[in-house]
N, C-alpha and C. Protein backbone atom coordinates (compact mmCIF):
# COMPACT_ATOMS: atom_id res chain seq x y z
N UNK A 1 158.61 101.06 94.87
CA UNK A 1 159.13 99.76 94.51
C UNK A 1 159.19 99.68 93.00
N UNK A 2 160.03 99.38 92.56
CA UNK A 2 160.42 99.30 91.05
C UNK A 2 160.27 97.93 90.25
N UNK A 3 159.64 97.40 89.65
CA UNK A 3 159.43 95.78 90.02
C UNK A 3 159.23 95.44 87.89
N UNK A 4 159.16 94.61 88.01
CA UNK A 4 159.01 94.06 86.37
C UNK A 4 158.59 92.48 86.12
N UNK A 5 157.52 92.60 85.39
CA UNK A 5 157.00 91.47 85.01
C UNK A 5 157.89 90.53 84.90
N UNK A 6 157.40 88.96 85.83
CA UNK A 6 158.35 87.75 85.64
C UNK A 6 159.34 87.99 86.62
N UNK A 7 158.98 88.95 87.30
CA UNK A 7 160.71 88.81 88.36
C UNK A 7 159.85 88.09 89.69
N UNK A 8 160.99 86.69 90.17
CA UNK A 8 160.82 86.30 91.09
C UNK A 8 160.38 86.85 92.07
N UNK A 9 161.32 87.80 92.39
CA UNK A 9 162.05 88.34 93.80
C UNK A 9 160.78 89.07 93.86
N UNK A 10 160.41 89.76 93.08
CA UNK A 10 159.25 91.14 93.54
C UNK A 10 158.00 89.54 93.70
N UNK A 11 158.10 88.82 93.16
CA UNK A 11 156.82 88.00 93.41
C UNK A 11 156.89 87.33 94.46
N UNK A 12 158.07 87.23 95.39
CA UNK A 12 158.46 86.85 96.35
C UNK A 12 158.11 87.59 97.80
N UNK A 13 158.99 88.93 97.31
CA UNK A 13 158.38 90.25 98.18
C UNK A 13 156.80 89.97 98.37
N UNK A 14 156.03 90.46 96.86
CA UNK A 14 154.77 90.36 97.39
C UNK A 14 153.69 89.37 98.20
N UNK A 15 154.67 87.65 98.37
CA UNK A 15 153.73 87.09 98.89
C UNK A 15 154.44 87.49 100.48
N UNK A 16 155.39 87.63 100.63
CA UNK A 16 155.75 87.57 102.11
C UNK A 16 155.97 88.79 102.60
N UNK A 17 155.73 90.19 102.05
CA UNK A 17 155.82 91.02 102.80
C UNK A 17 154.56 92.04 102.42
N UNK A 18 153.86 91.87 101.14
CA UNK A 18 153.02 92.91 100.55
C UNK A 18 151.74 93.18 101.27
N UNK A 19 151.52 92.38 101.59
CA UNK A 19 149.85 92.39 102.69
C UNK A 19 149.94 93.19 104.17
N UNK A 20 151.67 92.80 104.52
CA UNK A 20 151.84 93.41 105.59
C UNK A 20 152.22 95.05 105.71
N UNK A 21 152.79 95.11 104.61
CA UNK A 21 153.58 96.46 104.85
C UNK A 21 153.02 97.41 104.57
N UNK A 22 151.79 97.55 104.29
CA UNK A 22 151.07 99.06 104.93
C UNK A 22 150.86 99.20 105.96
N UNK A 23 150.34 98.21 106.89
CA UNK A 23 150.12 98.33 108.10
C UNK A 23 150.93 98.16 109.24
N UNK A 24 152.49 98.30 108.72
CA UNK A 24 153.87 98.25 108.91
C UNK A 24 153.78 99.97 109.75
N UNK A 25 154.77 100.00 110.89
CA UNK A 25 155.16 101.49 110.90
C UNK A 25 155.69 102.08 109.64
N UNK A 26 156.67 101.33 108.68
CA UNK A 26 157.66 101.56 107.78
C UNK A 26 156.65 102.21 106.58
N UNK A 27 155.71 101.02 106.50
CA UNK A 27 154.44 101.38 105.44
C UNK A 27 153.69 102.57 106.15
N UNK A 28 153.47 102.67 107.01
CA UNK A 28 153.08 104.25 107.28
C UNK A 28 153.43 105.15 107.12
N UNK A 29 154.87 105.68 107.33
CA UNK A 29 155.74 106.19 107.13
C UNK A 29 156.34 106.30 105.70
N UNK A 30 156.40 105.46 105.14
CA UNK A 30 156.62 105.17 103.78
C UNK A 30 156.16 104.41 102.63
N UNK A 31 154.79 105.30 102.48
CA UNK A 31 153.75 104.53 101.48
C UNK A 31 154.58 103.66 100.34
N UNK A 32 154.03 102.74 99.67
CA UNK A 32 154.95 102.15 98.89
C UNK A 32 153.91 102.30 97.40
N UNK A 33 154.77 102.69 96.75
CA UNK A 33 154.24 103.62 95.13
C UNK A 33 155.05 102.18 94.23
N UNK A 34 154.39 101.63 93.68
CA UNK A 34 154.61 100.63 92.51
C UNK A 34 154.89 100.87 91.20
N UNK A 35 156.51 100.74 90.63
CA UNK A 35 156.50 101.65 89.34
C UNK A 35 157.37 100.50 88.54
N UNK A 36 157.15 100.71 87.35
CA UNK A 36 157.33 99.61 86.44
C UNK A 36 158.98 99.82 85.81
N UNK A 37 159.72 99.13 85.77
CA UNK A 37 161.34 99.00 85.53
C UNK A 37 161.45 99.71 83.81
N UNK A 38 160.43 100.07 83.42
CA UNK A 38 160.62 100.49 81.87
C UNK A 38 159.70 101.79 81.93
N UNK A 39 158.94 102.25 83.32
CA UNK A 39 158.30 103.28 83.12
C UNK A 39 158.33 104.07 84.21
N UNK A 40 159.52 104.16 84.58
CA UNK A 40 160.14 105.21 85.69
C UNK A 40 159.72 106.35 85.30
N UNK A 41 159.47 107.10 85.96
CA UNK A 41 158.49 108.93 85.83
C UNK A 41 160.13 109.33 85.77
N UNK A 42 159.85 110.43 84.54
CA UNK A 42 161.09 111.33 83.87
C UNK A 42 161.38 112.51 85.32
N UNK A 43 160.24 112.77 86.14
CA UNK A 43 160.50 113.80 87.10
C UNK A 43 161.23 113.13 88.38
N UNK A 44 161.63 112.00 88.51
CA UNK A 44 161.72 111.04 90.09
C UNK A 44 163.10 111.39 89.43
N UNK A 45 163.89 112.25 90.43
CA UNK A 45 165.68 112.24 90.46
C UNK A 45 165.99 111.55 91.39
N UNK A 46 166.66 110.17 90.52
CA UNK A 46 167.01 109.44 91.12
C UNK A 46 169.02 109.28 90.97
N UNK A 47 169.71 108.91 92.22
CA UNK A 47 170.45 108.89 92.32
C UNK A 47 171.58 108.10 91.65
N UNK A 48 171.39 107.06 91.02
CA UNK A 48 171.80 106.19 89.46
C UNK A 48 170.83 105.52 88.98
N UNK A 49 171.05 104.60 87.65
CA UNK A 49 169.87 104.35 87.17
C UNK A 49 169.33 102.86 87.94
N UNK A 50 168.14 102.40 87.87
CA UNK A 50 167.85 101.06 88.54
C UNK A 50 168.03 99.82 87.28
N UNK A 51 168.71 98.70 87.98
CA UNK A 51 169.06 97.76 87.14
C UNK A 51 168.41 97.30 87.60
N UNK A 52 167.62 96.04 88.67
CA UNK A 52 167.66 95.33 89.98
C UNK A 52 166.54 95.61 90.00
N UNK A 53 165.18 94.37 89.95
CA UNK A 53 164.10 94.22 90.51
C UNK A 53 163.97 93.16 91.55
N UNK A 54 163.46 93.80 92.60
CA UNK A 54 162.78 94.74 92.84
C UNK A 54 163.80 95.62 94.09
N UNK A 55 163.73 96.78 93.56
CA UNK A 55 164.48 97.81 94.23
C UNK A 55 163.62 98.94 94.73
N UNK A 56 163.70 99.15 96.02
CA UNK A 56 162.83 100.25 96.89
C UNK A 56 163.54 101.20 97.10
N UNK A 57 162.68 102.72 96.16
CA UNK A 57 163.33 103.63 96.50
C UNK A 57 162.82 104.71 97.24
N UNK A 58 163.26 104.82 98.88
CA UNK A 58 163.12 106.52 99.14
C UNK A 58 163.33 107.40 98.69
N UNK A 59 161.84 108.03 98.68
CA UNK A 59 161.73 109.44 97.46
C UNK A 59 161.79 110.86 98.81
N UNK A 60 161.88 111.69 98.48
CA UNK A 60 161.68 113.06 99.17
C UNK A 60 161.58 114.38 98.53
N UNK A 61 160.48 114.71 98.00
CA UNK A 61 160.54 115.98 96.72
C UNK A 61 160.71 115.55 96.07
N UNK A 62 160.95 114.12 95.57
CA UNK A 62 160.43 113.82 94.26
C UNK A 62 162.24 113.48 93.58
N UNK A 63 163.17 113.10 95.15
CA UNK A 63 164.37 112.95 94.66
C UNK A 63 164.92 111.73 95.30
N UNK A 64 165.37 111.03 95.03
CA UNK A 64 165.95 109.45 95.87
C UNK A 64 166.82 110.39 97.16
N UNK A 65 166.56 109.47 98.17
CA UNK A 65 166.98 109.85 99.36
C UNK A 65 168.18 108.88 100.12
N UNK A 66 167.99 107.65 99.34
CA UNK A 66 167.89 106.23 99.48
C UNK A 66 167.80 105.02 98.59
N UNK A 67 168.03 103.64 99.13
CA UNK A 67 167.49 102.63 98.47
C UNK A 67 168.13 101.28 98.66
N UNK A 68 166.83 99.94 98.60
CA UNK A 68 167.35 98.95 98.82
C UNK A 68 167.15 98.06 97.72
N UNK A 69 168.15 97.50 97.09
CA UNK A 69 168.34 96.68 95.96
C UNK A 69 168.32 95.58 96.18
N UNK A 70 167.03 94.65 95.58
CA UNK A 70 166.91 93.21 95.14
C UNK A 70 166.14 93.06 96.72
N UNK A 71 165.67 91.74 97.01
CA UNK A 71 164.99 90.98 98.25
C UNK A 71 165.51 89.64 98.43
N UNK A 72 166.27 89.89 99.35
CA UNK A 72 166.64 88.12 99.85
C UNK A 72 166.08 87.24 100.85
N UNK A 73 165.34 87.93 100.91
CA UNK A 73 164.06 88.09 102.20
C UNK A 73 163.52 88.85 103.33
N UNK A 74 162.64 88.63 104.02
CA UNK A 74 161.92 89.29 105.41
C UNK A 74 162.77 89.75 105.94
N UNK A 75 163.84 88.57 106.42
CA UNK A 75 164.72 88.84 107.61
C UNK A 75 165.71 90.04 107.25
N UNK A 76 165.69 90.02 106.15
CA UNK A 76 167.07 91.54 105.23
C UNK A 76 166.03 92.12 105.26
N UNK A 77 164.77 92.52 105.00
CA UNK A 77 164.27 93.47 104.21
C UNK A 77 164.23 94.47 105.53
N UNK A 78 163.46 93.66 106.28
CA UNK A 78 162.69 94.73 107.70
C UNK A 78 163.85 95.50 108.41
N UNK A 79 165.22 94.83 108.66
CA UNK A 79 166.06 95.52 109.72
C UNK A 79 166.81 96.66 108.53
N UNK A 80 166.96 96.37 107.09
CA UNK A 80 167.51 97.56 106.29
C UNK A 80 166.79 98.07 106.11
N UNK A 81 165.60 98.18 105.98
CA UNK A 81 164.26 99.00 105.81
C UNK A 81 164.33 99.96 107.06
N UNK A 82 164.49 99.41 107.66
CA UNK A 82 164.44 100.60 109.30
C UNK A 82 165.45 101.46 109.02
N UNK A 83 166.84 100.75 108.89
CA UNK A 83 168.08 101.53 109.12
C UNK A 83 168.02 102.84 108.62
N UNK A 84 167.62 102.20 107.15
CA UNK A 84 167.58 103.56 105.91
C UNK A 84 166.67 104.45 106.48
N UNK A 85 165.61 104.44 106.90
CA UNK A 85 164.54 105.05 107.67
C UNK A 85 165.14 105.97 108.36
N UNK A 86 165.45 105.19 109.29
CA UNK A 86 165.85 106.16 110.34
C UNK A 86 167.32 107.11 110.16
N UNK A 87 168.20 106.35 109.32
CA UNK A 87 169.47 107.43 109.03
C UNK A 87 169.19 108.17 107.89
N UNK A 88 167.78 108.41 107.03
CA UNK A 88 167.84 109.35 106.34
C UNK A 88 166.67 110.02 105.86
N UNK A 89 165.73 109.70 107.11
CA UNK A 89 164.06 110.36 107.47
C UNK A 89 164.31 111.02 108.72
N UNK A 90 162.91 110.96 109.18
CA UNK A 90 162.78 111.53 110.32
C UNK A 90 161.95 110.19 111.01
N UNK A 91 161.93 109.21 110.55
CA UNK A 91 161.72 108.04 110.90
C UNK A 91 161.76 107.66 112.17
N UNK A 92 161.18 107.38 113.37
CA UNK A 92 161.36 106.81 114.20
C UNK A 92 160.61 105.37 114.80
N UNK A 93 161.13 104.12 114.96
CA UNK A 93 160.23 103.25 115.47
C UNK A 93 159.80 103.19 116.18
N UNK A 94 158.91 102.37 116.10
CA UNK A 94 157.69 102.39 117.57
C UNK A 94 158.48 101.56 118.39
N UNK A 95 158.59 101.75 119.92
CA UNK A 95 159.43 101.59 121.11
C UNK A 95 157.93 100.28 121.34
N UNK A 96 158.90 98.80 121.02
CA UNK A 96 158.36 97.77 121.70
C UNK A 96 157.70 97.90 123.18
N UNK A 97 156.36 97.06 123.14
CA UNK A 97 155.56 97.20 124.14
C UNK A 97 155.05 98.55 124.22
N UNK A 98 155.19 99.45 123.41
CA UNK A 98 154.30 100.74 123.54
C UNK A 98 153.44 100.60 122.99
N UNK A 99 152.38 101.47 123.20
CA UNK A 99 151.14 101.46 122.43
C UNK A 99 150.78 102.88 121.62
């Protein structure tokens, strides 16, 4: 997650989704690494540069795989969060009512 002091949206994210999403399949699957909009690691090849806080990027070897720009909420975040998952991981969700 790419996030910067004073931004709504990531302060938004964090009250309504941050507590949950480790213990998310998605957060299992895709630990979430917190990196600052002015101190992006020179080694993360990323696929253009990030304007847009807060923007989540799938990494893989240390190369963008992926990514979802800005938070308009829960209801956007969770079903594009999967999509990307699953069309460009090995991602699979947990099959409701399974255990």
């Amino acid at each position: 997650m790419v996030e910067q002091a004073g931004c709504e949206w990531c302060a938004r994210w964090n009250k309504e989704i941050g507590d949950i999403y480790p213990l998310s399949a998605e957060g299992r699957f895709a630990p979430l690494k917190r990196v600052d909009l002015r101190a992006i690691p020179a080694d993360l090849e990323l696929s253009r540069r990030v304007v847009f806080t807060p923007t989540f990027i799938v990494v893989e070897d240390g190369r963008e795989i992926g990514r979802i720009e800005g938070y308009p909420g829960e209801h956007f975040f969770w079903p594009v969060l999967e999509k990307l998952l699953i069309e460009q991981t090995s991602f699979q969700p947990p099959v409701p009512g399974s255990s």
